[in-house]
N, C-alpha and C. Protein backbone atom coordinates (compact mmCIF):
# COMPACT_ATOMS: atom_id res chain seq x y z
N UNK A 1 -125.17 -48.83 -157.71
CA UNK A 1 -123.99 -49.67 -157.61
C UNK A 1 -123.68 -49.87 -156.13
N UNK A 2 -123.70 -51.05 -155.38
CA UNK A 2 -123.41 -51.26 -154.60
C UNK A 2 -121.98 -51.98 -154.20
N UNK A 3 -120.94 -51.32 -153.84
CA UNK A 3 -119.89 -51.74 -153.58
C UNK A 3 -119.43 -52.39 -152.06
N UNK A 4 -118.91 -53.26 -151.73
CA UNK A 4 -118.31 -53.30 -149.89
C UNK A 4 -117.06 -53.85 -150.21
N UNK A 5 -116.07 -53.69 -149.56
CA UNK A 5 -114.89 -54.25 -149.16
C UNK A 5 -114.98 -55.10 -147.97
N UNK A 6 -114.70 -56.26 -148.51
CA UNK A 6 -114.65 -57.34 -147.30
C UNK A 6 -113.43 -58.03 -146.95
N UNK A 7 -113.49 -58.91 -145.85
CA UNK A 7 -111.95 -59.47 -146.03
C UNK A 7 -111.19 -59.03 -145.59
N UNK A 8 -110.92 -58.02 -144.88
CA UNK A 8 -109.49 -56.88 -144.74
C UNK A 8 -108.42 -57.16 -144.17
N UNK A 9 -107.45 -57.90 -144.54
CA UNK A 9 -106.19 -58.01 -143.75
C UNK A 9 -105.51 -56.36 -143.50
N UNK A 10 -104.59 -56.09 -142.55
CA UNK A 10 -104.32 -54.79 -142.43
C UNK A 10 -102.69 -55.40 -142.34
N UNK A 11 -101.50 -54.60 -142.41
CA UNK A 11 -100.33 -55.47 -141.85
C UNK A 11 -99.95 -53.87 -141.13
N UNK A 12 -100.35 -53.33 -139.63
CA UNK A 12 -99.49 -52.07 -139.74
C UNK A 12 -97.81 -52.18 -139.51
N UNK A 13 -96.68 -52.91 -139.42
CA UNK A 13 -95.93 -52.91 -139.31
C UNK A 13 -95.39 -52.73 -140.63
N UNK A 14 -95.56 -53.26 -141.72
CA UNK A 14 -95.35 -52.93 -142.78
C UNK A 14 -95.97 -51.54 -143.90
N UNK A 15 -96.67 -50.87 -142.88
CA UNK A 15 -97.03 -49.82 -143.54
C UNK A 15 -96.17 -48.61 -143.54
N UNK A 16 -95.67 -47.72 -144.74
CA UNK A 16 -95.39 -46.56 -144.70
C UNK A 16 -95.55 -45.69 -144.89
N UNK A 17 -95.68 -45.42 -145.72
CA UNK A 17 -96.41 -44.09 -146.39
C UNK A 17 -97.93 -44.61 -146.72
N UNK A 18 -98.40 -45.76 -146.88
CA UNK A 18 -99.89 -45.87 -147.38
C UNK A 18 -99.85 -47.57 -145.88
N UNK A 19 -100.99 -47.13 -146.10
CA UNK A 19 -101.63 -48.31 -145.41
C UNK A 19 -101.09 -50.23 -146.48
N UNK A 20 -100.96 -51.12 -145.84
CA UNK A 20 -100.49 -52.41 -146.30
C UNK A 20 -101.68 -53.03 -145.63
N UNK A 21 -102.03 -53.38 -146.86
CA UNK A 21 -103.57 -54.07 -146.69
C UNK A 21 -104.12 -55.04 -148.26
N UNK A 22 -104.84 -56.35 -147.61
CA UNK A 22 -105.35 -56.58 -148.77
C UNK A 22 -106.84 -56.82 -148.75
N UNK A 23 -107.44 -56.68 -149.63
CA UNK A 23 -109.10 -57.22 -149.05
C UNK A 23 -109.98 -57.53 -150.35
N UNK A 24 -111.36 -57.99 -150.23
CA UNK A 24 -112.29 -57.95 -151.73
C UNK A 24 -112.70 -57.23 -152.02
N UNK A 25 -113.06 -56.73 -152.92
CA UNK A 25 -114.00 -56.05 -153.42
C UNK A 25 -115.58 -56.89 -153.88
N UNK A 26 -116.19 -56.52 -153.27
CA UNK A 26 -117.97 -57.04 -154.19
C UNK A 26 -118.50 -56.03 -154.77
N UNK A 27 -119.67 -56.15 -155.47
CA UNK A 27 -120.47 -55.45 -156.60
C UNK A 27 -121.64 -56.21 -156.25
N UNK A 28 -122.56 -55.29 -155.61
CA UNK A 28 -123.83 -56.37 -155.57
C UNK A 28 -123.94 -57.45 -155.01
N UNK A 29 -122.85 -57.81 -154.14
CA UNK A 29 -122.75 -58.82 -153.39
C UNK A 29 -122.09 -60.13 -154.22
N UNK A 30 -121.14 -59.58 -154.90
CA UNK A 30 -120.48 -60.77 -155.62
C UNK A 30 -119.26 -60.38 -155.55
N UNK A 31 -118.26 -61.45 -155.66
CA UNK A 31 -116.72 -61.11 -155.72
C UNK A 31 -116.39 -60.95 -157.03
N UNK A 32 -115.63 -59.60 -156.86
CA UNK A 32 -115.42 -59.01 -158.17
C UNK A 32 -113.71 -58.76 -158.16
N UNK A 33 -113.12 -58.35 -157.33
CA UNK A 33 -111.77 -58.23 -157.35
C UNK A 33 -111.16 -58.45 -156.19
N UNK A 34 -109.65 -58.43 -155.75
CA UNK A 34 -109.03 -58.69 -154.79
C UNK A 34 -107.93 -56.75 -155.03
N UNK A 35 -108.19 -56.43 -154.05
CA UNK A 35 -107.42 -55.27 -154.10
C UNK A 35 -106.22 -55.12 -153.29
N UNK A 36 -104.85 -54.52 -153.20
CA UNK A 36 -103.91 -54.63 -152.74
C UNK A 36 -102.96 -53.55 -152.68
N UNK A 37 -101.99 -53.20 -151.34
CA UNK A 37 -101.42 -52.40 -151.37
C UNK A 37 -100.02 -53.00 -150.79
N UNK A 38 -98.77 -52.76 -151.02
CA UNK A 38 -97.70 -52.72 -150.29
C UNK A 38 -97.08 -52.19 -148.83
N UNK A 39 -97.85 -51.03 -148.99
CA UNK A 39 -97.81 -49.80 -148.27
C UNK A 39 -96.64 -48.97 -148.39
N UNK A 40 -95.49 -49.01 -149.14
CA UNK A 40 -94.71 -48.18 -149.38
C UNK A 40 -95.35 -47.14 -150.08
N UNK A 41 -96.42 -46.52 -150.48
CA UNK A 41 -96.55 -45.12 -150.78
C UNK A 41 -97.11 -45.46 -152.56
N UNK A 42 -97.10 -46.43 -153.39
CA UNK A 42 -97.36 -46.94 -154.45
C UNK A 42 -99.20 -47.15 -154.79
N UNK A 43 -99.42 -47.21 -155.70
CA UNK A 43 -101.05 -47.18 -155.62
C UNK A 43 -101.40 -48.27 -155.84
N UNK A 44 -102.44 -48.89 -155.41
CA UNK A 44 -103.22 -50.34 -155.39
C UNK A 44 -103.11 -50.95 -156.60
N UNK A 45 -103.24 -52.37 -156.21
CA UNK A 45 -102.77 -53.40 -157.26
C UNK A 45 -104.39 -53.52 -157.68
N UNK A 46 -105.21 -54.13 -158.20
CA UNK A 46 -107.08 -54.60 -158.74
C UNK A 46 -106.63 -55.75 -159.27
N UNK A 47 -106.96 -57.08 -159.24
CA UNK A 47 -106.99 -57.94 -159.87
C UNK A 47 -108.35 -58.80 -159.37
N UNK A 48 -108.30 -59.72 -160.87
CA UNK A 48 -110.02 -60.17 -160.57
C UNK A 48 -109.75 -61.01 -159.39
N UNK A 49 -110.95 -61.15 -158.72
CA UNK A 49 -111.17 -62.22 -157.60
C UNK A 49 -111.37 -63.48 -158.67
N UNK A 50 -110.33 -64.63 -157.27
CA UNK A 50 -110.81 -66.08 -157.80
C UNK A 50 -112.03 -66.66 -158.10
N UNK A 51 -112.92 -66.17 -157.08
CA UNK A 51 -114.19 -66.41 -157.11
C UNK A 51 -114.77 -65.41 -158.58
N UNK A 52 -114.36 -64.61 -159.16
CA UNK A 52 -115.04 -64.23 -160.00
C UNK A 52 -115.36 -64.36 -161.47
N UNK A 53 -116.72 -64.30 -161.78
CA UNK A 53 -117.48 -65.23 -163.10
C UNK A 53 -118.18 -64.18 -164.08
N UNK A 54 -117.78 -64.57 -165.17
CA UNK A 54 -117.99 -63.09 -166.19
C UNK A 54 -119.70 -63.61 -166.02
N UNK A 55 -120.08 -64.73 -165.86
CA UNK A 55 -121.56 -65.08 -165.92
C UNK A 55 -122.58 -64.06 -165.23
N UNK A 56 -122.08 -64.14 -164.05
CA UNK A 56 -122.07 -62.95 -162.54
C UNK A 56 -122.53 -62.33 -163.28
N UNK A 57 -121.91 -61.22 -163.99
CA UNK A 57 -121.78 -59.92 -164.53
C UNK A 57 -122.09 -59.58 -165.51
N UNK A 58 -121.85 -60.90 -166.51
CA UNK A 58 -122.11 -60.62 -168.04
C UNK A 58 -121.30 -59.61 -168.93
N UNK A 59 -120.14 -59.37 -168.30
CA UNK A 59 -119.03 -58.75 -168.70
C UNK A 59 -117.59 -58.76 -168.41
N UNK A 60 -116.70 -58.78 -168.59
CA UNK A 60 -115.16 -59.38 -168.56
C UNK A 60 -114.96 -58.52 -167.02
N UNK A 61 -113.96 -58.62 -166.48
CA UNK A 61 -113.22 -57.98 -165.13
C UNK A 61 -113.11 -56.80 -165.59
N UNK A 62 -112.62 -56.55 -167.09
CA UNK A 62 -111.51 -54.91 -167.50
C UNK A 62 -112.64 -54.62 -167.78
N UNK A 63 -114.05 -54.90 -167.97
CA UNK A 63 -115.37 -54.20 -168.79
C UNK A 63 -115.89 -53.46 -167.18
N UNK A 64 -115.80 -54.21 -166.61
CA UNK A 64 -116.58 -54.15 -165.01
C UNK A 64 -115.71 -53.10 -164.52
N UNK A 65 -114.26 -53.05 -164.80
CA UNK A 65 -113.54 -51.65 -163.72
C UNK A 65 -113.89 -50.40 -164.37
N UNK A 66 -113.83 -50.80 -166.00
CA UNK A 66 -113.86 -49.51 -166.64
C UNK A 66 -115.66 -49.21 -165.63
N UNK A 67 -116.79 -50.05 -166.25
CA UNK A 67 -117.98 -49.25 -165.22
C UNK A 67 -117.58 -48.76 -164.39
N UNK A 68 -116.82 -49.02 -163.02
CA UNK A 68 -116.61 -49.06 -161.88
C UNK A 68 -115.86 -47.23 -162.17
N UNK A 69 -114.81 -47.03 -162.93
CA UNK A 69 -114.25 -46.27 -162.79
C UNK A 69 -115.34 -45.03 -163.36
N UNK A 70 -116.20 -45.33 -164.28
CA UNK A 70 -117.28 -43.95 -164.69
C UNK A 70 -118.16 -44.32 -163.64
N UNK A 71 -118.55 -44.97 -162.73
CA UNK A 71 -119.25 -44.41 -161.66
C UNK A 71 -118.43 -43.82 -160.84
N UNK A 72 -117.55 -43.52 -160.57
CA UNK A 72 -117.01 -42.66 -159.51
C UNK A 72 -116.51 -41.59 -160.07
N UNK A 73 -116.33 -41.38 -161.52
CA UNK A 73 -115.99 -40.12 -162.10
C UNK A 73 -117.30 -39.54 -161.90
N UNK A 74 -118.56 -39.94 -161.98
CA UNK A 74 -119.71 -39.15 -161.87
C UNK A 74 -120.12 -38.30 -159.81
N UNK A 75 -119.46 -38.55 -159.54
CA UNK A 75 -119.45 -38.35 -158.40
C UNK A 75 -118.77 -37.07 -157.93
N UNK A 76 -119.15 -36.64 -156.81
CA UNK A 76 -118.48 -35.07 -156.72
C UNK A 76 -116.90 -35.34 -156.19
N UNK A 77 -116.15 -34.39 -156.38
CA UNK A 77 -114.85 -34.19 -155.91
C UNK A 77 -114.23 -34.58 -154.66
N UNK A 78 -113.61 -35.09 -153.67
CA UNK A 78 -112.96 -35.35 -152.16
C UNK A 78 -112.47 -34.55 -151.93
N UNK A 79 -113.25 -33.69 -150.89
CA UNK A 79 -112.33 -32.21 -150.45
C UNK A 79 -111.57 -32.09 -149.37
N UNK A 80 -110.29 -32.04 -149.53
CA UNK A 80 -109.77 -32.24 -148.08
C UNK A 80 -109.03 -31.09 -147.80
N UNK A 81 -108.50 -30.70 -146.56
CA UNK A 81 -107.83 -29.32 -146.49
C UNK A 81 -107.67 -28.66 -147.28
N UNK A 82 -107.05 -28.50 -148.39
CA UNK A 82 -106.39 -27.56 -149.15
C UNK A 82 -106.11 -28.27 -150.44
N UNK A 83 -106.55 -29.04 -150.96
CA UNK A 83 -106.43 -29.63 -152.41
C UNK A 83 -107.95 -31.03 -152.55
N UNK A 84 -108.24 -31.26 -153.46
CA UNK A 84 -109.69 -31.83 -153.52
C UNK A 84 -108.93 -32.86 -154.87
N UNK A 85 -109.53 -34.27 -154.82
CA UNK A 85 -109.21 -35.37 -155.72
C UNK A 85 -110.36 -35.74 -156.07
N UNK A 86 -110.33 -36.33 -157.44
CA UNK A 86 -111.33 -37.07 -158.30
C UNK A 86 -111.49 -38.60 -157.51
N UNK A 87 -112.64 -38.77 -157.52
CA UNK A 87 -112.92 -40.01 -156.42
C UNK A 87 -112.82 -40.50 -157.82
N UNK A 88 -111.91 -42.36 -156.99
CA UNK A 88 -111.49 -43.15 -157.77
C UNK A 88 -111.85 -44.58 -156.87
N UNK A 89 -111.64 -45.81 -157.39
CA UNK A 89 -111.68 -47.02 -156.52
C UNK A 89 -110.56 -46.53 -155.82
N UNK A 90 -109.27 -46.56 -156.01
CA UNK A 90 -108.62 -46.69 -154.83
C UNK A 90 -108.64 -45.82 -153.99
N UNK A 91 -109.24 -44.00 -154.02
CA UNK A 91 -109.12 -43.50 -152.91
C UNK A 91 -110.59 -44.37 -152.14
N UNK A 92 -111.68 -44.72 -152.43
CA UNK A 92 -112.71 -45.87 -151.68
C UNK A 92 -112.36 -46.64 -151.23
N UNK A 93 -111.07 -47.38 -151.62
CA UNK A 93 -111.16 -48.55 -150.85
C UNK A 93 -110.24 -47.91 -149.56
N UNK A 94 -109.58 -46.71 -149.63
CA UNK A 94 -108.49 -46.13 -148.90
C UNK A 94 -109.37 -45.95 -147.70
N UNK A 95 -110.59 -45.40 -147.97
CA UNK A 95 -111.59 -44.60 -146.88
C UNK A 95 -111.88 -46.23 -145.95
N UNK A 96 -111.95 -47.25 -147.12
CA UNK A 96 -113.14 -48.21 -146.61
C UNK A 96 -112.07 -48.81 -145.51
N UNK A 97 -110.72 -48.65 -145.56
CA UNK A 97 -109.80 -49.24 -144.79
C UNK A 97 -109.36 -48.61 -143.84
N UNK A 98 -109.72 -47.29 -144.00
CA UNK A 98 -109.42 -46.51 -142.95
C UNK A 98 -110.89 -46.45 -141.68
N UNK A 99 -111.72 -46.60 -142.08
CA UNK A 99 -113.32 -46.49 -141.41
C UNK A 99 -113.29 -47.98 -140.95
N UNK A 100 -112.56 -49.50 -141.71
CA UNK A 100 -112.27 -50.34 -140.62
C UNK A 100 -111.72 -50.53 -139.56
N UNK A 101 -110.38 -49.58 -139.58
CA UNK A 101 -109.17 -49.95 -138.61
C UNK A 101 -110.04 -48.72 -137.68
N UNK A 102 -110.79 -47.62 -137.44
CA UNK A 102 -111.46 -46.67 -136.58
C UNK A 102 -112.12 -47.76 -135.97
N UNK A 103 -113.09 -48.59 -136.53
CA UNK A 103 -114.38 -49.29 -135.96
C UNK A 103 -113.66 -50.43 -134.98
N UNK A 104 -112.71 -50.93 -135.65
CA UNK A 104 -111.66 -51.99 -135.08
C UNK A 104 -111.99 -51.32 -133.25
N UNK A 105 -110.70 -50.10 -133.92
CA UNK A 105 -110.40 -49.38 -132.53
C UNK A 105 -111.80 -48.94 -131.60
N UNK A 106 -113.06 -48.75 -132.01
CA UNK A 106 -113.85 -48.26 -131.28
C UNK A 106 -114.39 -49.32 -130.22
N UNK A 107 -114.61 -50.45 -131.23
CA UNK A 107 -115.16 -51.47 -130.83
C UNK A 107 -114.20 -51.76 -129.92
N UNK A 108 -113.16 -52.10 -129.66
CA UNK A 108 -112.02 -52.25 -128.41
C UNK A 108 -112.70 -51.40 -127.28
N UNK A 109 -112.28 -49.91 -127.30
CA UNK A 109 -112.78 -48.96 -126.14
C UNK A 109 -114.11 -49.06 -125.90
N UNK A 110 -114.88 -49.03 -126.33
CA UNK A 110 -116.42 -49.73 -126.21
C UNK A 110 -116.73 -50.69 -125.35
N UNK A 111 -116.34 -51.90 -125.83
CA UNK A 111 -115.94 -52.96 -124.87
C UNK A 111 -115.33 -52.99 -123.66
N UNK A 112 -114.10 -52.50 -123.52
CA UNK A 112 -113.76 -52.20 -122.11
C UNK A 112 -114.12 -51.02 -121.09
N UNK A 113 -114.50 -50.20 -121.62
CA UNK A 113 -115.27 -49.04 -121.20
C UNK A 113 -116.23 -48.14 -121.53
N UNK A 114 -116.17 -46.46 -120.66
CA UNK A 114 -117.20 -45.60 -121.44
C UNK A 114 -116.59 -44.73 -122.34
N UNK A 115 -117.32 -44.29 -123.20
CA UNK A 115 -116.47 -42.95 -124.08
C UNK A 115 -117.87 -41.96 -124.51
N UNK A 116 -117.17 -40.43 -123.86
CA UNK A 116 -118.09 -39.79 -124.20
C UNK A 116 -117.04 -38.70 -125.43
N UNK A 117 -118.09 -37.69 -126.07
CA UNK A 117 -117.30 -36.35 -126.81
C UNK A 117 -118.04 -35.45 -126.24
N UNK A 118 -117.46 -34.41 -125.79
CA UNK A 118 -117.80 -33.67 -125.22
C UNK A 118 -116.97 -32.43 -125.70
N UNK A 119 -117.98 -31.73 -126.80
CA UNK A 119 -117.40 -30.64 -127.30
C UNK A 119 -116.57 -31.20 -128.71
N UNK A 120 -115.07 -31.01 -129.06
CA UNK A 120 -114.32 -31.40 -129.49
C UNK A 120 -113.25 -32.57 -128.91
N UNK A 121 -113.59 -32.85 -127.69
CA UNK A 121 -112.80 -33.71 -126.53
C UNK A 121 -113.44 -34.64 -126.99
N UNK A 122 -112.55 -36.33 -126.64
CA UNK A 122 -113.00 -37.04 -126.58
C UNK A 122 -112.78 -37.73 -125.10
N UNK A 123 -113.29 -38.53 -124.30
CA UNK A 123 -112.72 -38.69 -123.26
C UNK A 123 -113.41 -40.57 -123.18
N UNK A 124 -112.57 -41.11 -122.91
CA UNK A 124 -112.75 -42.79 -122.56
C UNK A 124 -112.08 -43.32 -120.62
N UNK A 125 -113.10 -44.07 -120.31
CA UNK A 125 -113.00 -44.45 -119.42
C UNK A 125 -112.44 -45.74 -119.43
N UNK A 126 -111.71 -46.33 -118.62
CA UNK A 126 -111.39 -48.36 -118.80
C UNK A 126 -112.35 -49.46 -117.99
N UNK A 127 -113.38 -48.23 -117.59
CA UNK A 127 -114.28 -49.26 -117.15
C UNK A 127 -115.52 -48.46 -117.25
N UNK A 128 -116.93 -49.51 -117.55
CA UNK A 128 -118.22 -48.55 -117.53
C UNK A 128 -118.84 -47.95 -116.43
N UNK A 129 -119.30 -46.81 -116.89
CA UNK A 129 -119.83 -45.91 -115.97
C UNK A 129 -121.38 -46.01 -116.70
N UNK A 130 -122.46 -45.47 -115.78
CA UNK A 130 -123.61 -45.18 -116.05
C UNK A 130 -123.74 -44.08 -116.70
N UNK A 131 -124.77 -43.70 -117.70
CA UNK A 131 -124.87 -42.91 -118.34
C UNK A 131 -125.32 -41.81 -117.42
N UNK A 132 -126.25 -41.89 -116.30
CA UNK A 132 -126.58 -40.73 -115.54
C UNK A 132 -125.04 -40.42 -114.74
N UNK A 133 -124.08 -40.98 -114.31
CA UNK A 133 -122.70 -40.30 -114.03
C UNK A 133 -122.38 -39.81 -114.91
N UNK A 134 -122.08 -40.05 -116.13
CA UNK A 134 -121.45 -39.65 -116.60
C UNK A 134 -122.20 -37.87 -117.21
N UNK A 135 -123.07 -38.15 -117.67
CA UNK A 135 -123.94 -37.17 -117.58
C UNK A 135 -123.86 -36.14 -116.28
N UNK A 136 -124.01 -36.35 -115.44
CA UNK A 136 -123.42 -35.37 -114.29
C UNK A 136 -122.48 -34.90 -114.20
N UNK A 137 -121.37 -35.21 -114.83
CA UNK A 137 -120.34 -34.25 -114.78
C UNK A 137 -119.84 -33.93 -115.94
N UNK A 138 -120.53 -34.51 -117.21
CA UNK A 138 -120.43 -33.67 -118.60
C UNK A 138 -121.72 -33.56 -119.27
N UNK A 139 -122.70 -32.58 -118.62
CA UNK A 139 -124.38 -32.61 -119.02
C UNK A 139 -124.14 -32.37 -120.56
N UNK A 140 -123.46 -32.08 -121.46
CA UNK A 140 -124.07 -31.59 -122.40
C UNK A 140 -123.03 -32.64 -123.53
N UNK A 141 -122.18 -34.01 -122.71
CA UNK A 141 -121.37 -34.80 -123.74
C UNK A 141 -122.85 -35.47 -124.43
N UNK A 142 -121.89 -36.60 -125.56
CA UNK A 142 -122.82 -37.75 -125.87
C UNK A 142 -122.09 -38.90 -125.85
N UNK A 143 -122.66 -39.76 -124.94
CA UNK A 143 -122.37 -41.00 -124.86
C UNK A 143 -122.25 -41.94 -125.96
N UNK A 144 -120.97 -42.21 -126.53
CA UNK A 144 -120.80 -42.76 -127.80
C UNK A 144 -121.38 -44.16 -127.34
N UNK A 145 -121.42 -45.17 -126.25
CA UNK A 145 -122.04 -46.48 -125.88
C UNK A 145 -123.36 -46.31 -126.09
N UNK A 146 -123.99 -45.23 -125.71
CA UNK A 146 -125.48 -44.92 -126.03
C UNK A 146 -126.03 -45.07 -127.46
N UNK A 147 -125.03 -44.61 -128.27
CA UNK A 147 -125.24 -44.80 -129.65
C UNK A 147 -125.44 -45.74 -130.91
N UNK A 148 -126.10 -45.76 -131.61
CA UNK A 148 -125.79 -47.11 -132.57
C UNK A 148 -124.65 -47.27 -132.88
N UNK A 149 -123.74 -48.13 -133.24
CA UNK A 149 -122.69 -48.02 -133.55
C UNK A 149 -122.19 -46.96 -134.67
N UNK A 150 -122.90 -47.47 -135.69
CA UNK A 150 -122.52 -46.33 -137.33
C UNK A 150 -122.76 -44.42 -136.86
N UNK A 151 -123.24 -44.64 -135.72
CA UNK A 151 -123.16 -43.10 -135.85
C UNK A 151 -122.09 -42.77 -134.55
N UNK A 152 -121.85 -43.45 -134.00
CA UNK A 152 -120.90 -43.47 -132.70
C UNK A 152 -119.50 -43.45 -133.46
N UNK A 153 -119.38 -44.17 -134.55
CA UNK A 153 -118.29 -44.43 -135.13
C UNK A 153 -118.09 -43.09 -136.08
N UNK A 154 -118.86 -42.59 -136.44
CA UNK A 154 -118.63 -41.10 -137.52
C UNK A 154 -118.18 -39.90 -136.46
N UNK A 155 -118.82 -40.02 -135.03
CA UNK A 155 -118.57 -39.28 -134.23
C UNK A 155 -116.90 -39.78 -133.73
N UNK A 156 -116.43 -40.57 -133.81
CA UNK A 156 -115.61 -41.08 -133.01
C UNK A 156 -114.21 -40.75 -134.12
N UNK A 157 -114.52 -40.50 -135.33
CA UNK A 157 -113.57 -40.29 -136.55
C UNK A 157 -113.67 -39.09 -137.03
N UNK A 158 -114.33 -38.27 -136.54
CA UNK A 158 -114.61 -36.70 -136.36
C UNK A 158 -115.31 -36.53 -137.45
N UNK A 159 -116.05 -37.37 -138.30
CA UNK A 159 -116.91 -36.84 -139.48
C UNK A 159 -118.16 -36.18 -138.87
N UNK A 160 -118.29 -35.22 -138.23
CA UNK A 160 -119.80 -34.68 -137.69
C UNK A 160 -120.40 -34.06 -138.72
């Protein structure tokens, strides 16, 4: 099952307790739903995408979530500090919106400068430096610019 969230409006001024965001959902590269949050702290709205065609699928929208929802019950647990949740679409699309607004931000500091981690530190410059400076005075960082992005970005959101 291949899922992506595309589309992502974010609104942070209107966010409170949850992120205020709306975006698509695809399946295989088709539009399958439009997902939605308020951000007052309430759980996501799912409704079918305009674009979406039971032909596509060969099964209704409510046939397609129910799949949607036993593939992620088959999946292991989300362990986070001190209590662990049953992965669901909406904690996915939660991650998928949260791993945008990181990349958002990386891609900014990236652009205007260097950023190394060094250790548990992260440290950003506002303008580029060479990797052999920078390397000289933190031999043992890693140059997140050096990196492909997708792994610069896991480093940069502390998933090591």
């Amino acid at each position: 099952m291949n899922l992506e969230l595309k589309n992502i409006k974010h609104t942070a001024w209107a966010s409170e307790e949850t992120n205020c965001y709306q975006a698509s959902v695809y399946l295989d590269g088709k539009p399958l739903a439009i997902v939605d949050n308020d951000g007052r702290g309430g759980c996501d709205r799912q409704n079918a995408h305009p674009s979406f065609k039971k032909e596509n699928f060969r099964k209704s929208f409510f046939d397609m979530m129910t799949e949607i929802d036993d593939y992620f019950k088959g999946l292991p647990k989300k362990k986070y500090d001190d209590f662990e949740l049953d992965m669901d679409l909406e904690l996915w699309c939660g991650e998928q919106v949260t791993r945008w607004m990181y990349a958002k931000e990386l891609k900014r500091h990236l652009k205007k400068g260097s950023m190394i981690k060094d250790g548990k530190d992260m440290f950003i410059w506002k303008r580029h430096l060479t990797s052999e400076v920078l390397k000289k005075h933190h031999p043992k960082a890693i140059i997140l610019n050096d990196l492909p992005f997708d792994e610069a970005l896991t480093l940069y959101m502390g998933e090591e």
